[in-house]
C-alpha atoms as a PDB file:
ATOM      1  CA  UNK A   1      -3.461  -8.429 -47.271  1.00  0.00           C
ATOM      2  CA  UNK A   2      -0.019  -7.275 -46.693  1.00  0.00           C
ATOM      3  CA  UNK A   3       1.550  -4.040 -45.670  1.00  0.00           C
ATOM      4  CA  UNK A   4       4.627  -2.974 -46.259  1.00  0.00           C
ATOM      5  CA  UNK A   5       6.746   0.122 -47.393  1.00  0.00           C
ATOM      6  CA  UNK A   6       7.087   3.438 -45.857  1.00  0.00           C
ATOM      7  CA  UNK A   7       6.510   6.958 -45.550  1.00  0.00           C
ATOM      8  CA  UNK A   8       6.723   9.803 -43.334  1.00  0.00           C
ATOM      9  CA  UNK A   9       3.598  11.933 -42.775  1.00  0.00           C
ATOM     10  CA  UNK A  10       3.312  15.178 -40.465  1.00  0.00           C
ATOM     11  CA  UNK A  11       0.559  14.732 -37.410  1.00  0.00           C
ATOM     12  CA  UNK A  12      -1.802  17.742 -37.169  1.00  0.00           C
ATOM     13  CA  UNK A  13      -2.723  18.775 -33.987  1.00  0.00           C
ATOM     14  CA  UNK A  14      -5.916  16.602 -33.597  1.00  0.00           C
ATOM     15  CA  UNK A  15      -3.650  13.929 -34.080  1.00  0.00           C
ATOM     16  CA  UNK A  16      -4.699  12.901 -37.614  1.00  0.00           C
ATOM     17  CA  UNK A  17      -2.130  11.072 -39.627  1.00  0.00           C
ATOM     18  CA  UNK A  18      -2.417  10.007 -43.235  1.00  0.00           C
ATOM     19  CA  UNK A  19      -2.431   6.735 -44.100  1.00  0.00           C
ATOM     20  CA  UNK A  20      -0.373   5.854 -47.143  1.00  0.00           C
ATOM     21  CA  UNK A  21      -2.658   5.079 -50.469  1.00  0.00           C
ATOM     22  CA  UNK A  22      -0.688   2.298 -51.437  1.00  0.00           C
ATOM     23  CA  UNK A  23      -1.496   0.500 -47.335  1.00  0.00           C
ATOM     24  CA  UNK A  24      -5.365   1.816 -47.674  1.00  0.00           C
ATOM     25  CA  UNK A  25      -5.645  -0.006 -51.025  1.00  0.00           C
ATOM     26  CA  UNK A  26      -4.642  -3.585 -49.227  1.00  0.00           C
ATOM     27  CA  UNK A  27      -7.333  -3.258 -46.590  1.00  0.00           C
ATOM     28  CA  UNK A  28     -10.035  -6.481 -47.384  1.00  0.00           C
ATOM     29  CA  UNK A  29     -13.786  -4.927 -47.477  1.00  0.00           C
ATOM     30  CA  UNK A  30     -14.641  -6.277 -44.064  1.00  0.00           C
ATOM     31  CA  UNK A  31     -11.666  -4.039 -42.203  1.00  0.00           C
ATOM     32  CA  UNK A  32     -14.607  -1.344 -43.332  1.00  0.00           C
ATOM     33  CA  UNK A  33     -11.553   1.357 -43.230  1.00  0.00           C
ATOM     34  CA  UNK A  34     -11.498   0.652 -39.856  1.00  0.00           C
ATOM     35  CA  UNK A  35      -8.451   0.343 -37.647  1.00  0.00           C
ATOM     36  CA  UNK A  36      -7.860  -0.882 -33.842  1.00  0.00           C
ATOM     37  CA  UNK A  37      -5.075   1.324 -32.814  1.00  0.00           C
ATOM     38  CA  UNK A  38      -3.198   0.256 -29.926  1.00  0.00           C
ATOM     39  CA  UNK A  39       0.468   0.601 -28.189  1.00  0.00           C
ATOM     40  CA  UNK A  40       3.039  -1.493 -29.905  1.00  0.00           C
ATOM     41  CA  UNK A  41       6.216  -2.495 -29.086  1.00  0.00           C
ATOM     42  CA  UNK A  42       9.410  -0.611 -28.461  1.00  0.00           C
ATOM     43  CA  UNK A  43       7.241   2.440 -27.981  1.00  0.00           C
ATOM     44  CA  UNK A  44       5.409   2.209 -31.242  1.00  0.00           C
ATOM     45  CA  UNK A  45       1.715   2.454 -32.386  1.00  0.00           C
ATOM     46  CA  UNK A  46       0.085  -0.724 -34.225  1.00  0.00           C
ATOM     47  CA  UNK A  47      -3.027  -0.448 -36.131  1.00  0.00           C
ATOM     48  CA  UNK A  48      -4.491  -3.279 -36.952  1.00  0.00           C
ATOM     49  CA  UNK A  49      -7.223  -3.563 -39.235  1.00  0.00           C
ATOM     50  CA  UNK A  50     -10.516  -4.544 -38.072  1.00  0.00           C
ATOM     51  CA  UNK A  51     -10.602  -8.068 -39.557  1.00  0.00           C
ATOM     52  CA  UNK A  52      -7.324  -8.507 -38.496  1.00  0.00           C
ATOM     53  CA  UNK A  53      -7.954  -7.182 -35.065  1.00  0.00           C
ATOM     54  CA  UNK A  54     -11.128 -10.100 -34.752  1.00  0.00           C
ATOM     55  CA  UNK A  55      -8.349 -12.529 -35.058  1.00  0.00           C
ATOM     56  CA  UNK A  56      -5.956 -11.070 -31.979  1.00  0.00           C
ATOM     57  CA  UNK A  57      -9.106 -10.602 -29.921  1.00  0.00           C
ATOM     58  CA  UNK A  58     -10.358 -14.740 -30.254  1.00  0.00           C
ATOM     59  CA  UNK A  59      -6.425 -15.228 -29.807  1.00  0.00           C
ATOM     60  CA  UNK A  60      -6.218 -13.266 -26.395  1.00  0.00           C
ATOM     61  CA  UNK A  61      -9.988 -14.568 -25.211  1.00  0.00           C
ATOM     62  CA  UNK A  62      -8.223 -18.106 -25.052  1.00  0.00           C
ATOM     63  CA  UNK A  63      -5.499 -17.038 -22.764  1.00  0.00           C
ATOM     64  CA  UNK A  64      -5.558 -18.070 -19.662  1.00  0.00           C
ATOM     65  CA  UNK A  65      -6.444 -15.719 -16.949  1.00  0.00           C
ATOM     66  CA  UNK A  66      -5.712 -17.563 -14.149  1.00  0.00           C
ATOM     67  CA  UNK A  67      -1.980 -16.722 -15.082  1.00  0.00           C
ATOM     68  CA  UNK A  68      -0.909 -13.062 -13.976  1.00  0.00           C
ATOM     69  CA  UNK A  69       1.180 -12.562 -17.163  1.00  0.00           C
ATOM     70  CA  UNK A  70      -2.013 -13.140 -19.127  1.00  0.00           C
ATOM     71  CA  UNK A  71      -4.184 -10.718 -17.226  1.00  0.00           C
ATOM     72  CA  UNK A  72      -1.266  -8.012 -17.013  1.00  0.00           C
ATOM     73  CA  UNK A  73      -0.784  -8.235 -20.876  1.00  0.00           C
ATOM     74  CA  UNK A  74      -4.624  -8.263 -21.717  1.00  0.00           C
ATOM     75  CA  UNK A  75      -4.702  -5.021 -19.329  1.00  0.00           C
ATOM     76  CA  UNK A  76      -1.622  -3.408 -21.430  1.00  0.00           C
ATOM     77  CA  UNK A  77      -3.111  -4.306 -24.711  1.00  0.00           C
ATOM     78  CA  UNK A  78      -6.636  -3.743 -24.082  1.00  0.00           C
ATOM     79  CA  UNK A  79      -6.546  -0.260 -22.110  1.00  0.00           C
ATOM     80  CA  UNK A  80      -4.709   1.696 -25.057  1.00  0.00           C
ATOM     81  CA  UNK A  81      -6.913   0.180 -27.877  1.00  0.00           C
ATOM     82  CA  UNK A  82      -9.480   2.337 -29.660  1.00  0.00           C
ATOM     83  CA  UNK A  83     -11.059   2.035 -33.144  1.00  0.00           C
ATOM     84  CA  UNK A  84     -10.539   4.846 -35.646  1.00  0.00           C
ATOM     85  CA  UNK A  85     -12.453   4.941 -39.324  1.00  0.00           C
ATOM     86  CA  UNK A  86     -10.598   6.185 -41.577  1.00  0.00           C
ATOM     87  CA  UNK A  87     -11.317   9.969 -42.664  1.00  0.00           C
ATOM     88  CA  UNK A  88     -12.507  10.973 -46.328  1.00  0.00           C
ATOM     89  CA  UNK A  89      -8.488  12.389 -46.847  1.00  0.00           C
ATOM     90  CA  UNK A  90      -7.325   8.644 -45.671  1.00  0.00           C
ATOM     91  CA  UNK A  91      -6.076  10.355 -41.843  1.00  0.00           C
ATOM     92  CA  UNK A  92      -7.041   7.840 -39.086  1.00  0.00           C
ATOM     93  CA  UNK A  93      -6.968  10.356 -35.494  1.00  0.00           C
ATOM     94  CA  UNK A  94      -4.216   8.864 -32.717  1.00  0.00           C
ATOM     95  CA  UNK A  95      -4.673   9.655 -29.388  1.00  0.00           C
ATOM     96  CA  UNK A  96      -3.054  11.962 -27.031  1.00  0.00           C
ATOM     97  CA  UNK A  97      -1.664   8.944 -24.380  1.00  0.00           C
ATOM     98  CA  UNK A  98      -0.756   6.933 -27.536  1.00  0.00           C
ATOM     99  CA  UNK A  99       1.038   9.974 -29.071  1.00  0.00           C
ATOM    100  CA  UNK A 100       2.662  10.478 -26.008  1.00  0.00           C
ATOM    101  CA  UNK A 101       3.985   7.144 -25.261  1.00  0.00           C
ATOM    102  CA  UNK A 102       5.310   7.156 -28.972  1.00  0.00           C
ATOM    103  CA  UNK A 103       6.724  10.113 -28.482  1.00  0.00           C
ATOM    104  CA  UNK A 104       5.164  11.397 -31.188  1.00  0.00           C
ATOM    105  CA  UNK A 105       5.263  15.123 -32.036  1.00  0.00           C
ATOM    106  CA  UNK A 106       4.397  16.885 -36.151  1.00  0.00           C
ATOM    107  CA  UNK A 107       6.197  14.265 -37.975  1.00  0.00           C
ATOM    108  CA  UNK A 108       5.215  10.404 -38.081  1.00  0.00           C
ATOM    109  CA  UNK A 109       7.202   7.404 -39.922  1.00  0.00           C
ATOM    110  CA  UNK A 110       4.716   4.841 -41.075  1.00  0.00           C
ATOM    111  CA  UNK A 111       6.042   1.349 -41.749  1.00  0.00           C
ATOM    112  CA  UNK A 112       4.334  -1.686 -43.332  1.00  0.00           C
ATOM    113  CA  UNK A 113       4.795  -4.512 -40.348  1.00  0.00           C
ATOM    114  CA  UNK A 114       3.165  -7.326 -42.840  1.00  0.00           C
ATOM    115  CA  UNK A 115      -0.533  -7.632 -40.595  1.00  0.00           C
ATOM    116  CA  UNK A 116      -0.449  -4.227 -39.290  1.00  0.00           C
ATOM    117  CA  UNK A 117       0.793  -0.958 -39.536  1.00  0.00           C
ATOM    118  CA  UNK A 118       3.549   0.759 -37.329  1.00  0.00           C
ATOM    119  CA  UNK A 119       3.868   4.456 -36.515  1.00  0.00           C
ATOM    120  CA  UNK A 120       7.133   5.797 -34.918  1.00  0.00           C
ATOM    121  CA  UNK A 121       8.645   8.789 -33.939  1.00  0.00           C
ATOM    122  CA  UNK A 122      11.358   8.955 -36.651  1.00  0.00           C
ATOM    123  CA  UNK A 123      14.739   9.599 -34.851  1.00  0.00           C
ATOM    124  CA  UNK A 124      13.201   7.048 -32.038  1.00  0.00           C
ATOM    125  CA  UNK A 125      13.011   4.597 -35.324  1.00  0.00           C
ATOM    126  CA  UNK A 126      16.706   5.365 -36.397  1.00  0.00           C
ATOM    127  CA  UNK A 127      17.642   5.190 -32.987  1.00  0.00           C
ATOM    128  CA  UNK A 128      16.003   1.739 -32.562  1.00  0.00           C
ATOM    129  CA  UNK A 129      17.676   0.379 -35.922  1.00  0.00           C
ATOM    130  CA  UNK A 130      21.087   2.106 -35.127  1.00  0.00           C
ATOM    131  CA  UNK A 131      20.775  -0.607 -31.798  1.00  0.00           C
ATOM    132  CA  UNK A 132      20.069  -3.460 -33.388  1.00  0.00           C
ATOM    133  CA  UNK A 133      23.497  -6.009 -32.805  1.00  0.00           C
ATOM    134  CA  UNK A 134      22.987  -7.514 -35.997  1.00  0.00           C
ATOM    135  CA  UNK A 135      23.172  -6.428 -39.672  1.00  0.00           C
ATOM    136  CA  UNK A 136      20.477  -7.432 -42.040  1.00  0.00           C
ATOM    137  CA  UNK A 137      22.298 -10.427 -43.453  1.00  0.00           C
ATOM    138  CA  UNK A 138      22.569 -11.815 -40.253  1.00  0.00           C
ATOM    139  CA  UNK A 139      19.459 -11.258 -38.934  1.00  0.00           C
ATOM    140  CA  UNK A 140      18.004 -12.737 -42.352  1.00  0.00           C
ATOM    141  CA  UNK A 141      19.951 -15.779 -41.959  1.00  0.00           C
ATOM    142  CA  UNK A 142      18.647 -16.227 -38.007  1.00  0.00           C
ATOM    143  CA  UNK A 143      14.965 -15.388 -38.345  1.00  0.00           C
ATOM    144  CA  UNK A 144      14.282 -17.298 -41.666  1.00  0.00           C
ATOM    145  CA  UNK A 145      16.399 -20.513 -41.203  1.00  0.00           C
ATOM    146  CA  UNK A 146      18.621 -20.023 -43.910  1.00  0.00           C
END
């Protein structure tokens, strides 16, 4: 299961987004159309399938929390999460704190992140990529070794 591509979707105002067909049709039978929706990173939204999810959860149950970093990000992690089934028109519903720290508002880029899916704020997204110090070819070379 991998997602990737991208496509920008308007959010009604329950905060239903559509899910691309071509991401629903990766999901593995035991996500059960199911996501874990939580806050990402540079103020994101990741939804994680439910299988996938299993597998962060037995990662972040073996962390250590004796060690404040480990208890602050379990807090940070763990109080935005919610599960959302996705809706016979293939909408999952985000909520209103997630929206907001997204800065979400009608209009939603969804990106393919390879385990999970991304939702942005679209100018915040070009705004993010317009930051980035390094072009593609560089960043390539850096990240994959070659």
């Amino acid at each position: 299961m991998v997602f990737k591509g991208q496509a920008e979707y308007s959010v009604d105002s329950k905060g239903r987004v559509s899910i691309p067909a071509k991401m629903r049709g990766v999901l593995n039978p035991e996500a059960q159309n199911t996501f874990t929706i939580t806050r990402g990173f540079e103020e994101c939204i990741f939804l994680y399938p439910l299988d996938q999810w299993a597998e962060i959860e037995e990662a972040i149950g073996a962390l250590n929390m004796f060690n404040p970093d480990a208890r602050t990000f379990v807090r940070a992690i763990m109080m935005w999460a919610d599960e959302a089934t996705l809706d016979g028109q293939g909408r999952v519903t985000l909520s209103r704190p997630l929206l907001d720290f997204a800065d979400i508002d009608g209009r939603a880029l969804i990106i393919g992140a390879f385990d999970h899916i991304e939702i942005w704020d679209p100018d915040r997204f070009g705004e993010y990529m317009d930051q980035q110090p390094d072009d593609y070819e560089t960043l390539a070379e850096r990240v994959m070794n070659m």
